[in-house]
C-alpha atoms as a PDB file:
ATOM      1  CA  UNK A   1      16.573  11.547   0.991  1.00  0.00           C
ATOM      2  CA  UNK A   2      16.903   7.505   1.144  1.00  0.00           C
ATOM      3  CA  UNK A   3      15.221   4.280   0.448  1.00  0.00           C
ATOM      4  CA  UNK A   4      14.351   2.744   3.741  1.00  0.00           C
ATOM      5  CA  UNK A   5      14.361  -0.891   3.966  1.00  0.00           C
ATOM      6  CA  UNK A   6      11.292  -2.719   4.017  1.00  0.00           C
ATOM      7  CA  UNK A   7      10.186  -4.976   6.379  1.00  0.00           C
ATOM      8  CA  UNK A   8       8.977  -8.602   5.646  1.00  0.00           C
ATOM      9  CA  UNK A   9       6.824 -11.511   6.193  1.00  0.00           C
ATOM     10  CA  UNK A  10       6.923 -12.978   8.941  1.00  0.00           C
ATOM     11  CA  UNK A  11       8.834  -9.689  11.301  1.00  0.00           C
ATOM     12  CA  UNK A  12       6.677  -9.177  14.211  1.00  0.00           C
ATOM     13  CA  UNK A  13       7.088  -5.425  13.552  1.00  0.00           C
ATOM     14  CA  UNK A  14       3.825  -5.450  10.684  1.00  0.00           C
ATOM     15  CA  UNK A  15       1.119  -6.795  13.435  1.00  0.00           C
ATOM     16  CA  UNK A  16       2.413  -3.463  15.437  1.00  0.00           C
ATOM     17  CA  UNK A  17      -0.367  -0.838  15.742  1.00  0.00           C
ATOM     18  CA  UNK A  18       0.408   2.733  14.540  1.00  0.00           C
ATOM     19  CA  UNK A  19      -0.037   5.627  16.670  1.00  0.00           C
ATOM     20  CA  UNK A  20      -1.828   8.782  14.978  1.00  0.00           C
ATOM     21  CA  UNK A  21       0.402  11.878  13.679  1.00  0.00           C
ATOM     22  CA  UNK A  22       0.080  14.750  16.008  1.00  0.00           C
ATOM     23  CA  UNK A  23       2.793  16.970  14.694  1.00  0.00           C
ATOM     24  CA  UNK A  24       2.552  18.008  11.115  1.00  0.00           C
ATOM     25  CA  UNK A  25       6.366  20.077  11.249  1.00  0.00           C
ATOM     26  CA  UNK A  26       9.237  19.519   8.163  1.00  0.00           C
ATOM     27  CA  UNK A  27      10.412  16.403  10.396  1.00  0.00           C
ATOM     28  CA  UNK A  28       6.743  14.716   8.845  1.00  0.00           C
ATOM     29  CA  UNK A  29       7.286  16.008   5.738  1.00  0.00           C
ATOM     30  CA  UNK A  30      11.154  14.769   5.283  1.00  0.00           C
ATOM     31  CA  UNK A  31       9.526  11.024   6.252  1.00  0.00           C
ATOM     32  CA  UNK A  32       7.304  11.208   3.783  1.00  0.00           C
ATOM     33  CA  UNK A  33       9.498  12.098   0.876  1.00  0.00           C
ATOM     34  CA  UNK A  34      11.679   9.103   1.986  1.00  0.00           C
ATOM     35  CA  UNK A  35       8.361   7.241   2.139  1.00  0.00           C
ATOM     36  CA  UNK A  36       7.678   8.199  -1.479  1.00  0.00           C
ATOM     37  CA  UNK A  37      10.772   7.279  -2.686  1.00  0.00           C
ATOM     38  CA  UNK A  38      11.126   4.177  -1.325  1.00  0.00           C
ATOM     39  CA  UNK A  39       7.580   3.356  -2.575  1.00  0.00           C
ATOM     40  CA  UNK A  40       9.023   3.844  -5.944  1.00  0.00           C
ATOM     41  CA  UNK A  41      12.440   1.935  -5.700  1.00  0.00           C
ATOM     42  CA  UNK A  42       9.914  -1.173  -5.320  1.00  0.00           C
ATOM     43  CA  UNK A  43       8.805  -2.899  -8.260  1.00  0.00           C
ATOM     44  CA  UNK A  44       5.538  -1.516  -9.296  1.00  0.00           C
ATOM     45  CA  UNK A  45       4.200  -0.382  -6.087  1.00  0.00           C
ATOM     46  CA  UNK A  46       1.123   1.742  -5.800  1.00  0.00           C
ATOM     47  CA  UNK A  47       1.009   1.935  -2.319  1.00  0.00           C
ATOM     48  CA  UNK A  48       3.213   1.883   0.893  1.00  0.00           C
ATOM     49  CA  UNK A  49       2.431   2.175   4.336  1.00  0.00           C
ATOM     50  CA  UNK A  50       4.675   3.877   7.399  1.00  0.00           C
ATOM     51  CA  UNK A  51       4.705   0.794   9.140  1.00  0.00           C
ATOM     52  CA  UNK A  52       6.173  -1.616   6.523  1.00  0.00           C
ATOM     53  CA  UNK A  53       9.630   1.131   6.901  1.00  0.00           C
ATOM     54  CA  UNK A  54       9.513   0.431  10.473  1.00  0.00           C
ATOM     55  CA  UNK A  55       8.077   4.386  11.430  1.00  0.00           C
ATOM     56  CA  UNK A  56       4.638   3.170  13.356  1.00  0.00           C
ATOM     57  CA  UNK A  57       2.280   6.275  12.458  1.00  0.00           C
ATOM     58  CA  UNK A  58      -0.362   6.449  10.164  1.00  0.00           C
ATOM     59  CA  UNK A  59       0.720   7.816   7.264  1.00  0.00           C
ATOM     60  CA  UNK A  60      -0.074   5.827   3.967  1.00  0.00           C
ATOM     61  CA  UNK A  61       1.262   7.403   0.394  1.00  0.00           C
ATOM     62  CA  UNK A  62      -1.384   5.628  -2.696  1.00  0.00           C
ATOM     63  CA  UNK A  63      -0.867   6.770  -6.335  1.00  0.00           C
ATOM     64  CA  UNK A  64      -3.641   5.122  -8.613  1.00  0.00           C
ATOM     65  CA  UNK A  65      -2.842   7.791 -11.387  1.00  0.00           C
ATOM     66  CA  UNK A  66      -1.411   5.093 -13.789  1.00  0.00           C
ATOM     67  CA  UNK A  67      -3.980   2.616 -13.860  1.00  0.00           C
ATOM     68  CA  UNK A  68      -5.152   1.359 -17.180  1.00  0.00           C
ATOM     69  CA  UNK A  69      -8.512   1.388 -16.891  1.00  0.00           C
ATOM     70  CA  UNK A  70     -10.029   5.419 -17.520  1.00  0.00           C
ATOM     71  CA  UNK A  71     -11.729   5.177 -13.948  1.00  0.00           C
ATOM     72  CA  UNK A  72     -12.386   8.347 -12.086  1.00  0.00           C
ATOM     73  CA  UNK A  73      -9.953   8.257  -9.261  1.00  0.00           C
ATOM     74  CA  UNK A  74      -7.852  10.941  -7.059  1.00  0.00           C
ATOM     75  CA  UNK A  75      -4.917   9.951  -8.056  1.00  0.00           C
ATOM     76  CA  UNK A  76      -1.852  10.350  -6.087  1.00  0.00           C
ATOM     77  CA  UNK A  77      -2.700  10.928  -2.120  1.00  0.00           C
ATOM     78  CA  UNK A  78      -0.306  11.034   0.610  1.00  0.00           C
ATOM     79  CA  UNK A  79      -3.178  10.009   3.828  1.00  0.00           C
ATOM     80  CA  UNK A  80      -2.691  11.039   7.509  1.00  0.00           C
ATOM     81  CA  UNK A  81      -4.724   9.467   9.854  1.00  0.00           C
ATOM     82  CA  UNK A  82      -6.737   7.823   7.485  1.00  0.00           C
ATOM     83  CA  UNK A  83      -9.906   6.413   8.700  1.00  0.00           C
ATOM     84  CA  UNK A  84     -12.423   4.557   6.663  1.00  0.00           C
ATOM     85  CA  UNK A  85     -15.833   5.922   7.996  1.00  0.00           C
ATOM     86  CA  UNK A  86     -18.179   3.733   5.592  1.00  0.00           C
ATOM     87  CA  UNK A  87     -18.022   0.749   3.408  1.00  0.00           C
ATOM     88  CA  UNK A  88     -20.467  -1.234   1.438  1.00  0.00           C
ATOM     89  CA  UNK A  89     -20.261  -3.635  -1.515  1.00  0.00           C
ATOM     90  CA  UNK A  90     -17.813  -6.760  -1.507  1.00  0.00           C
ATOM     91  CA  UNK A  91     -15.767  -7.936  -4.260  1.00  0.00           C
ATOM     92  CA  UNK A  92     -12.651 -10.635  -4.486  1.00  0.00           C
ATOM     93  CA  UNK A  93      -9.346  -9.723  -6.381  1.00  0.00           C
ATOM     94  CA  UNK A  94      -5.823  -9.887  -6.226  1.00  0.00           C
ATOM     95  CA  UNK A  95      -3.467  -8.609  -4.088  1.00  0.00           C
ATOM     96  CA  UNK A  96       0.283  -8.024  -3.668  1.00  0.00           C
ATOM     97  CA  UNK A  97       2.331  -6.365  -1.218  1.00  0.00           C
ATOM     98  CA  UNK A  98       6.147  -4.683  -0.559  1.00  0.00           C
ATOM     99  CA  UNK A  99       6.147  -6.629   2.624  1.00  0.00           C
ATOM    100  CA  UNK A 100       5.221  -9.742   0.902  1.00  0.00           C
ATOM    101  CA  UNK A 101       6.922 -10.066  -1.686  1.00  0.00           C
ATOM    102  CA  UNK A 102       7.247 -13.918  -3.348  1.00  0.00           C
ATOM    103  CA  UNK A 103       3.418 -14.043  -3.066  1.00  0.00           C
ATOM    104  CA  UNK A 104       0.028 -12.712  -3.927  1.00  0.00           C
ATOM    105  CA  UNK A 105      -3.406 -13.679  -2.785  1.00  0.00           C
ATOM    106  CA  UNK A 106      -6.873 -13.261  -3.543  1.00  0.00           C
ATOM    107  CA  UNK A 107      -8.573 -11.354  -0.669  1.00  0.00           C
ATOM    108  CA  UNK A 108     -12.498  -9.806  -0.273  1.00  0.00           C
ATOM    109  CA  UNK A 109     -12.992  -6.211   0.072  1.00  0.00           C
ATOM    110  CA  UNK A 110     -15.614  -3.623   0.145  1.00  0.00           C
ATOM    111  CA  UNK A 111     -16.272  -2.199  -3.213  1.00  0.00           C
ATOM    112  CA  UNK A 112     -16.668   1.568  -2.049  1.00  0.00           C
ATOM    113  CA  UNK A 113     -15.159   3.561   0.867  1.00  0.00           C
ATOM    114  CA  UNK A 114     -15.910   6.794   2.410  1.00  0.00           C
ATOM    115  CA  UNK A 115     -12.162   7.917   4.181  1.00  0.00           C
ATOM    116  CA  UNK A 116     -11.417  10.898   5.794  1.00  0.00           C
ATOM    117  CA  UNK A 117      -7.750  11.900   6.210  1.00  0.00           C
ATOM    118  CA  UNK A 118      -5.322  14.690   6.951  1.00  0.00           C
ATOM    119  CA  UNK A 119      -2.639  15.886   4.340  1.00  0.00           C
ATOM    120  CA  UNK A 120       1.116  16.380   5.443  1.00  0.00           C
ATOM    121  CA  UNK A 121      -0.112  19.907   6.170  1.00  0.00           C
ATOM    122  CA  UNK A 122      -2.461  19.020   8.714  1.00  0.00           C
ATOM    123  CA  UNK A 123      -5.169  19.854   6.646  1.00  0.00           C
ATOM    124  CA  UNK A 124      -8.618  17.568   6.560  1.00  0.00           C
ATOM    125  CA  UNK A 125      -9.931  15.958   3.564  1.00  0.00           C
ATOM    126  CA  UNK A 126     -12.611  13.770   2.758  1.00  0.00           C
ATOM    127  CA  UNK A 127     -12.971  11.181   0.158  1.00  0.00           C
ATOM    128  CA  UNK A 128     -15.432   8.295  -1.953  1.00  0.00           C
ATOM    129  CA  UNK A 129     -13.733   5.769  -3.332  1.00  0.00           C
ATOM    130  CA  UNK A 130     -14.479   2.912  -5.245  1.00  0.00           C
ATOM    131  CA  UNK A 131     -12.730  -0.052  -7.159  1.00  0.00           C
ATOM    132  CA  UNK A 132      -8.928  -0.237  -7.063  1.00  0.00           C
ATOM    133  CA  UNK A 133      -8.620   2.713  -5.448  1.00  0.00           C
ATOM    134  CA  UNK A 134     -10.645   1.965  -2.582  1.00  0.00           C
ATOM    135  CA  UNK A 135      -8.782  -1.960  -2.602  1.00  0.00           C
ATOM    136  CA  UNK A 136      -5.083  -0.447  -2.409  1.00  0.00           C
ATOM    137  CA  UNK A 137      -6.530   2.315   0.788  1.00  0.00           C
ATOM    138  CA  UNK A 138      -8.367  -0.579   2.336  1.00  0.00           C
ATOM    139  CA  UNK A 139      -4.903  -2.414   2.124  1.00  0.00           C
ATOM    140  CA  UNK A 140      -2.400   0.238   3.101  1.00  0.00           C
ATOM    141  CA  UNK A 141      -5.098   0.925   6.195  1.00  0.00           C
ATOM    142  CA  UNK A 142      -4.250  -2.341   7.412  1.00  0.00           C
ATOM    143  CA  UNK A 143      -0.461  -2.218   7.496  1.00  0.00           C
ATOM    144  CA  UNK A 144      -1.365   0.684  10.073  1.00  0.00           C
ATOM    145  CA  UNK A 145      -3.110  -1.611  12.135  1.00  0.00           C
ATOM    146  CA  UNK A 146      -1.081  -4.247  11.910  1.00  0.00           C
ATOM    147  CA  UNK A 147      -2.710  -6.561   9.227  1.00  0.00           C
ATOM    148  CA  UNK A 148      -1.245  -7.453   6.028  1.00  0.00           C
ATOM    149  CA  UNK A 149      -3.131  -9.373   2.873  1.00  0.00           C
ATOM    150  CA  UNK A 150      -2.085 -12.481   4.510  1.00  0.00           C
ATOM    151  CA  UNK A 151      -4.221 -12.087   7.597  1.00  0.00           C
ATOM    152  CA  UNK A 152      -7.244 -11.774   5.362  1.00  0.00           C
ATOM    153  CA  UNK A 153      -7.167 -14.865   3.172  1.00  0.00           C
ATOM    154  CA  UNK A 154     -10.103 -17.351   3.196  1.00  0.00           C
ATOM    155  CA  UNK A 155      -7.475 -19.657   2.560  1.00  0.00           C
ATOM    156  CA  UNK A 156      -4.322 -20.117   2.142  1.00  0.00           C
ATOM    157  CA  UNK A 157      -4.495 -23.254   0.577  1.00  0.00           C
ATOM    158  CA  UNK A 158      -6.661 -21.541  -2.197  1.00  0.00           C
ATOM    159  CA  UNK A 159      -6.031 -18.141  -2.285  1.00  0.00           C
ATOM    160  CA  UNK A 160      -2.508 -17.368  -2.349  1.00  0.00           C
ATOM    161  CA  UNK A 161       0.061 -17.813  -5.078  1.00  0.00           C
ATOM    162  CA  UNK A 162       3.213 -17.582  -5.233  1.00  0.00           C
ATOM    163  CA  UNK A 163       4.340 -14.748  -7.584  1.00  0.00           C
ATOM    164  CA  UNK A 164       6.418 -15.342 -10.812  1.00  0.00           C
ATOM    165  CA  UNK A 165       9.006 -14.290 -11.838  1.00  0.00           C
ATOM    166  CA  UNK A 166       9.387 -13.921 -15.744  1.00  0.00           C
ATOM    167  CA  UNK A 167      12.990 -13.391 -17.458  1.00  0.00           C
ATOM    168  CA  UNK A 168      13.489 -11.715 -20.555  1.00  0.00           C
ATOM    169  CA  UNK A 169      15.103 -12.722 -23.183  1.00  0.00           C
ATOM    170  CA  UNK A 170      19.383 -11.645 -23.428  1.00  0.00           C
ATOM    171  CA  UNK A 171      19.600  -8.830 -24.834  1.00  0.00           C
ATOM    172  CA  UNK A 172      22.304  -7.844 -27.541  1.00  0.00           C
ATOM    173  CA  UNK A 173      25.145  -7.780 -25.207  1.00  0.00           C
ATOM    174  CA  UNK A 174      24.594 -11.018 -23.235  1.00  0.00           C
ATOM    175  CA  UNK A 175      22.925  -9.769 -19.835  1.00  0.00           C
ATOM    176  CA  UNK A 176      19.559 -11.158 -19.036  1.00  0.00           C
ATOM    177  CA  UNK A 177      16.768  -8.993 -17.671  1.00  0.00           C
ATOM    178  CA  UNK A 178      14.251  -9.694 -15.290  1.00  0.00           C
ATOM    179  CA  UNK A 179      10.701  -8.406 -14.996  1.00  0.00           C
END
């Protein structure tokens, strides 16, 4: 497997539209273990979109299994051909993104999702989300059709900061760490 490269702010290539999957073969499921482990080579990602490795299909990989708050979630879900069939509900929070990465932004989204999506099997689920989870699917959904967090800011002048970058203290031996 390998860590693809990901693609930033401003490449053209992340307002492409993503064509659907139609083969579901070990060539899919090879992609999405590179997917995966790119996702986690990135600095605390919980989500990561095909698009944002430069592969234009719509395949998302979300793992909310970690979050701190005991909120009933599904946990980690590798989505093909997501679709968000209902929302309702809006709420404001924070956002950051692979693709983006020196900033974060405050952007409005529903508060609860209905999705339906296929596994890398093929095989149909459906799903009701609601709080972070439904935020970070709302978000990877996007990248497939060629959006990013940016695109939906009120403002820019209000709503986007840029991210910090905090330094530990040296350790024993001299080096410096970053968080």
């Amino acid at each position: 497997m390998a860590i693809r490269a990901i693609i930033k702010v401003p490449d053209e290539r992340l307002k492409q539209l993503s064509e659907p999957v139609e083969q579901f073969d070990e060539a899919l499921r090879a992609f999405i273990d590179e997917l995966e482990e790119t996702r986690l080579s990135g600095p605390g990602a919980v989500g990561i979109a095909a698009p944002q490795v430069g592969h234009f299909q719509r395949i998302v990989i979300v793992d909310v299994s970690n979050m701190r708050k005991p909120v009933a979630n599904h946990g980690y879900m590798i989505l093909v051909n997501p679709e968000i069939t209902h929302w309702e509900g809006f709420e404001l929070g924070r956002e950051g993104c692979l693709s983006v990465p020196d900033y974060t932004g405050n952007v409005i989204r529903a508060e609860q999702i209905r999705l339906t999506a296929q596994d890398q099997w093929g095989e149909r689920h459906e799903y009701e989300m609601s709080g972070f989870e439904a935020r970070a699917i709302q978000h990877e959904v996007d990248h497939l059709d060629g959006i990013t967090f940016l695109d939906r800011l009120v403002s820019r002048r209000t709503d986007l900061f840029q991210r910090k970058v905090y330094q530990k203290k040296s350790n024993k031996s001299g080096e410096k760490k970053s968080k």
